[in-house]
C-alpha atoms as a PDB file:
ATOM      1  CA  UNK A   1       0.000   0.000   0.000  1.00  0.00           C
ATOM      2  CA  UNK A   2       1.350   3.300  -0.992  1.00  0.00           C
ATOM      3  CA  UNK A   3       2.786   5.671   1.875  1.00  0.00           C
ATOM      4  CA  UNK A   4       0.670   8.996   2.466  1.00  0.00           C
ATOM      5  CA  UNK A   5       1.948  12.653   2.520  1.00  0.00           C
ATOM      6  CA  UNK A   6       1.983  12.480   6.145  1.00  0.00           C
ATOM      7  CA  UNK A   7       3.888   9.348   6.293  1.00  0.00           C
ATOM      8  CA  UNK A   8       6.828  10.994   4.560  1.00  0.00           C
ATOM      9  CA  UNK A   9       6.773  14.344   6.478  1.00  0.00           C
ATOM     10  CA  UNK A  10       6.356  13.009   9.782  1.00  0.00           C
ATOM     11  CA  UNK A  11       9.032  10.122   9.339  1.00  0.00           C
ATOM     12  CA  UNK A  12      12.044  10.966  11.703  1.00  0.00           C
ATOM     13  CA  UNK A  13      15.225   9.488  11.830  1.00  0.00           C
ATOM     14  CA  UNK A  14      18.069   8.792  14.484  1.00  0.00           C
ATOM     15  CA  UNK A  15      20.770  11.282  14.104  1.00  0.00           C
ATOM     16  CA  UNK A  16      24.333   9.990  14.582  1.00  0.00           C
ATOM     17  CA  UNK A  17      27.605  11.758  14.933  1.00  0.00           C
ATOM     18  CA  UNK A  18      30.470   9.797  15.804  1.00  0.00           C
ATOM     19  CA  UNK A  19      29.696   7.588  13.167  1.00  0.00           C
ATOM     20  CA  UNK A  20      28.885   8.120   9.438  1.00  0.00           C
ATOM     21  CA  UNK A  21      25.693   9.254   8.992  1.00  0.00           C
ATOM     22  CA  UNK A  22      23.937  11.066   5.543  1.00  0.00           C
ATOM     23  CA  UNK A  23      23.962  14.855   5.332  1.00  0.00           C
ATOM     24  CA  UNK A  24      20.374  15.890   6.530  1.00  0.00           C
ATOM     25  CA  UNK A  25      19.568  18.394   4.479  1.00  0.00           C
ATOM     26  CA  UNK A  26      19.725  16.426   1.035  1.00  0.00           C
ATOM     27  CA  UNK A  27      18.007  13.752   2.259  1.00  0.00           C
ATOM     28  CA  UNK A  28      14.679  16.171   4.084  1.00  0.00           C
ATOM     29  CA  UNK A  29      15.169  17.913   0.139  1.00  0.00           C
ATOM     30  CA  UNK A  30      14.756  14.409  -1.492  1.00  0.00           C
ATOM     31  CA  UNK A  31      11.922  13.530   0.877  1.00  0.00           C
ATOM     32  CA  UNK A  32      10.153  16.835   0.890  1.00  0.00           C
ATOM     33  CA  UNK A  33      10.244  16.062  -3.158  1.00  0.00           C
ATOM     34  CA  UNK A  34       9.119  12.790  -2.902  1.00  0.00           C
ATOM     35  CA  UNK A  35       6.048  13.947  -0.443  1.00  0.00           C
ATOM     36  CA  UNK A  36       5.103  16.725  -3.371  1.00  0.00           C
ATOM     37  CA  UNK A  37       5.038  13.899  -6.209  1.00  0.00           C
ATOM     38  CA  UNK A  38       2.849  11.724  -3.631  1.00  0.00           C
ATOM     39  CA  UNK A  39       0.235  14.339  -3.082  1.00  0.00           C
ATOM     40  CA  UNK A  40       0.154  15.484  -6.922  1.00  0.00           C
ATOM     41  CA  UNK A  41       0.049  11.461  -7.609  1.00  0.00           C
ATOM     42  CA  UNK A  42      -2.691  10.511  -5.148  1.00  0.00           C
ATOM     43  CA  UNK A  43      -4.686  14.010  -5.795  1.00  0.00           C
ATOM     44  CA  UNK A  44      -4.855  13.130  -9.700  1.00  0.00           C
ATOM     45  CA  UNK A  45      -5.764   9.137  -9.480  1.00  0.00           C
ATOM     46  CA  UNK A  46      -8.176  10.100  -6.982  1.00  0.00           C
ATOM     47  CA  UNK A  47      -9.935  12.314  -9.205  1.00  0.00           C
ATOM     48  CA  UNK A  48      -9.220  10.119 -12.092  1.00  0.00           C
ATOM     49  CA  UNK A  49     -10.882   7.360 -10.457  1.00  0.00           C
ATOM     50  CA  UNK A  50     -14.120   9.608  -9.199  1.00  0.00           C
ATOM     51  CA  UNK A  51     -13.927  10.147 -13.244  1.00  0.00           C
ATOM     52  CA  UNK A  52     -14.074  14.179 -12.037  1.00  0.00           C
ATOM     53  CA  UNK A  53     -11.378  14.731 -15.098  1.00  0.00           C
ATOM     54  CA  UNK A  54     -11.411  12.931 -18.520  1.00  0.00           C
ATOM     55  CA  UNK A  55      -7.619  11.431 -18.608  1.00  0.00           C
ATOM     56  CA  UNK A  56      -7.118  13.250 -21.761  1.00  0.00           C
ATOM     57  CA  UNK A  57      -7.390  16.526 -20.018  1.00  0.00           C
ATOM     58  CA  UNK A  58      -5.507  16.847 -16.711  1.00  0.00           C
ATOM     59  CA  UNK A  59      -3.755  19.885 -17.246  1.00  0.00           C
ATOM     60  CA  UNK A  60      -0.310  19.465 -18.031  1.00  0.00           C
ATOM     61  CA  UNK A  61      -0.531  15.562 -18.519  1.00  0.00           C
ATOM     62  CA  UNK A  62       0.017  12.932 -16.665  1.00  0.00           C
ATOM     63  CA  UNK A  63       1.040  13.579 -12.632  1.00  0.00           C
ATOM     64  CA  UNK A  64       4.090  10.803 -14.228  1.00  0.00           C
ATOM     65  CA  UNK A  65       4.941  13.211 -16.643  1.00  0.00           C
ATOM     66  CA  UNK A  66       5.585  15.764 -13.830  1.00  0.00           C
ATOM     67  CA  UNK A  67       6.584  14.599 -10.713  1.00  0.00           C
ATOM     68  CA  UNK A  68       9.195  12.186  -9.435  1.00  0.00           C
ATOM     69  CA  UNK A  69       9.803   8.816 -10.766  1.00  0.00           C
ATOM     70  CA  UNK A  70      10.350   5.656  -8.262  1.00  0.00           C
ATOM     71  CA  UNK A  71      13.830   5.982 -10.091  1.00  0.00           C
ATOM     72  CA  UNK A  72      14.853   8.867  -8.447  1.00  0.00           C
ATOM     73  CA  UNK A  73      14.454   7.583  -5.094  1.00  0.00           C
ATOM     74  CA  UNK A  74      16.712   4.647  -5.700  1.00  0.00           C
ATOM     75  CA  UNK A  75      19.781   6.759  -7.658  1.00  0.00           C
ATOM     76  CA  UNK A  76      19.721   9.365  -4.674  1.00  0.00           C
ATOM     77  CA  UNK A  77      23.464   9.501  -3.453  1.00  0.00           C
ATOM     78  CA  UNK A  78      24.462  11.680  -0.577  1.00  0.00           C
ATOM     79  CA  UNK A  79      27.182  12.764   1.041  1.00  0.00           C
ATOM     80  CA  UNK A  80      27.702  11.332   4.499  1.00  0.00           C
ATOM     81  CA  UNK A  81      29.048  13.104   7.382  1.00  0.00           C
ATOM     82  CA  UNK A  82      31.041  12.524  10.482  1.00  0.00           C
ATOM     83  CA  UNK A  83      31.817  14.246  13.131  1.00  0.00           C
ATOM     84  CA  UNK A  84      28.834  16.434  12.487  1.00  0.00           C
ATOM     85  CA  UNK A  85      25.332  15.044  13.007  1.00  0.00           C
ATOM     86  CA  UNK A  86      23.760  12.873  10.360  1.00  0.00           C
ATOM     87  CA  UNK A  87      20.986  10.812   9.924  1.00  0.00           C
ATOM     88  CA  UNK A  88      21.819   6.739  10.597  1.00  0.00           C
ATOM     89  CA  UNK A  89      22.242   5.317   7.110  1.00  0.00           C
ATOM     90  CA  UNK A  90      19.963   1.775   7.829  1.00  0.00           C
ATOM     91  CA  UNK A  91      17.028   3.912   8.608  1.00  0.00           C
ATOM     92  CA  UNK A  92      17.192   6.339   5.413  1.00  0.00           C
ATOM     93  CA  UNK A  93      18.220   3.171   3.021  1.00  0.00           C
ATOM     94  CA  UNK A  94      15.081   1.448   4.631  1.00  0.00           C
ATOM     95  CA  UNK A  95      12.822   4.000   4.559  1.00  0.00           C
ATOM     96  CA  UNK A  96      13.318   5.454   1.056  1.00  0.00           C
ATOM     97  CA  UNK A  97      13.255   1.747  -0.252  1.00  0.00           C
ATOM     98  CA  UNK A  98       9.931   1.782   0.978  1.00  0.00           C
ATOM     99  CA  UNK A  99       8.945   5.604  -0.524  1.00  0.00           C
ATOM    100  CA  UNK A 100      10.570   4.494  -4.183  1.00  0.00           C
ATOM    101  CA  UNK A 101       7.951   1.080  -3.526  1.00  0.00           C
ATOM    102  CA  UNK A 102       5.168   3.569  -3.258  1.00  0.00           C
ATOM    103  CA  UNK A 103       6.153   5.679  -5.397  1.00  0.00           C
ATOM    104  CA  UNK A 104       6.231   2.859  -8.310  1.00  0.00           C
ATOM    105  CA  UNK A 105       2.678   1.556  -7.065  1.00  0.00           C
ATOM    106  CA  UNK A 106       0.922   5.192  -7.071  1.00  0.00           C
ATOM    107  CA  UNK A 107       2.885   5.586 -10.773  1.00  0.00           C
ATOM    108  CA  UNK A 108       1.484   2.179 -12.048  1.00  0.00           C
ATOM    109  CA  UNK A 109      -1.529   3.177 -11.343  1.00  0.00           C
ATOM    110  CA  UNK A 110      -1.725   6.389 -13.164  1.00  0.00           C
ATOM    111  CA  UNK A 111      -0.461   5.371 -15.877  1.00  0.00           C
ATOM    112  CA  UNK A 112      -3.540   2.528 -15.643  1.00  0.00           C
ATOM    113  CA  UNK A 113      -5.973   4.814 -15.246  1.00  0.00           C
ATOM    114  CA  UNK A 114      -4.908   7.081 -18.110  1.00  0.00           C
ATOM    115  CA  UNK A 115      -4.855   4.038 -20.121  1.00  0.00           C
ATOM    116  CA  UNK A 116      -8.680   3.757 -19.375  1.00  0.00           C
END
């Protein structure tokens, strides 16, 4: 089942500092991203679903055309950091493996549902 908005802003990770840890910055920018192209996705299947747009008129396409792809999530790279606070690797790795899953589901199914 596909993560909400809320799941992704509210998520909070451990911050480490005498061991490596990712810069926390890029990875609240990739997540703040990734919680944008979840609201746009769900907003738009949602409606597309309700049949409250025709598929061949959302403005400016398809929310896949515009927003993050699932492949995004799993290239990320960032730098990691010691001796400064970071966030613990583990919990970032498993948590965005389970925002690119959701972000491939809520994708498949927009592209279904502009399929017709």
């Amino acid at each position: 089942m596909a993560l909400s908005p809320h799941d992704i802003e509210s998520q909070r990770f451990t911050p480490v500092r005498l061991r490596h840890g990712y810069e926390m910055s890029a990875v609240d920018e990739l997540l703040d991203e990734a919680c944008v192209a979840h609201t746009a996705l769900i907003q738009e299947n949602d409606d597309l679903e309700a049949r409250l747009v025709d598929p061949r008129e959302v403005p400016g396409g398809p929310a896949t055309m515009r927003v993050m792809r699932p492949e995004a999530v799993r290239e990320a790279r960032f730098e990691q950091v010691r001796w400064r606070e970071g966030y613990d690797i583990g919990e970032v790795d498993d948590f965005l493996a389970a925002v690119e899953a959701s972000l491939r589901e809520l994708h498949q199914r927009n592209d279904a549902l502009h399929r017709g």
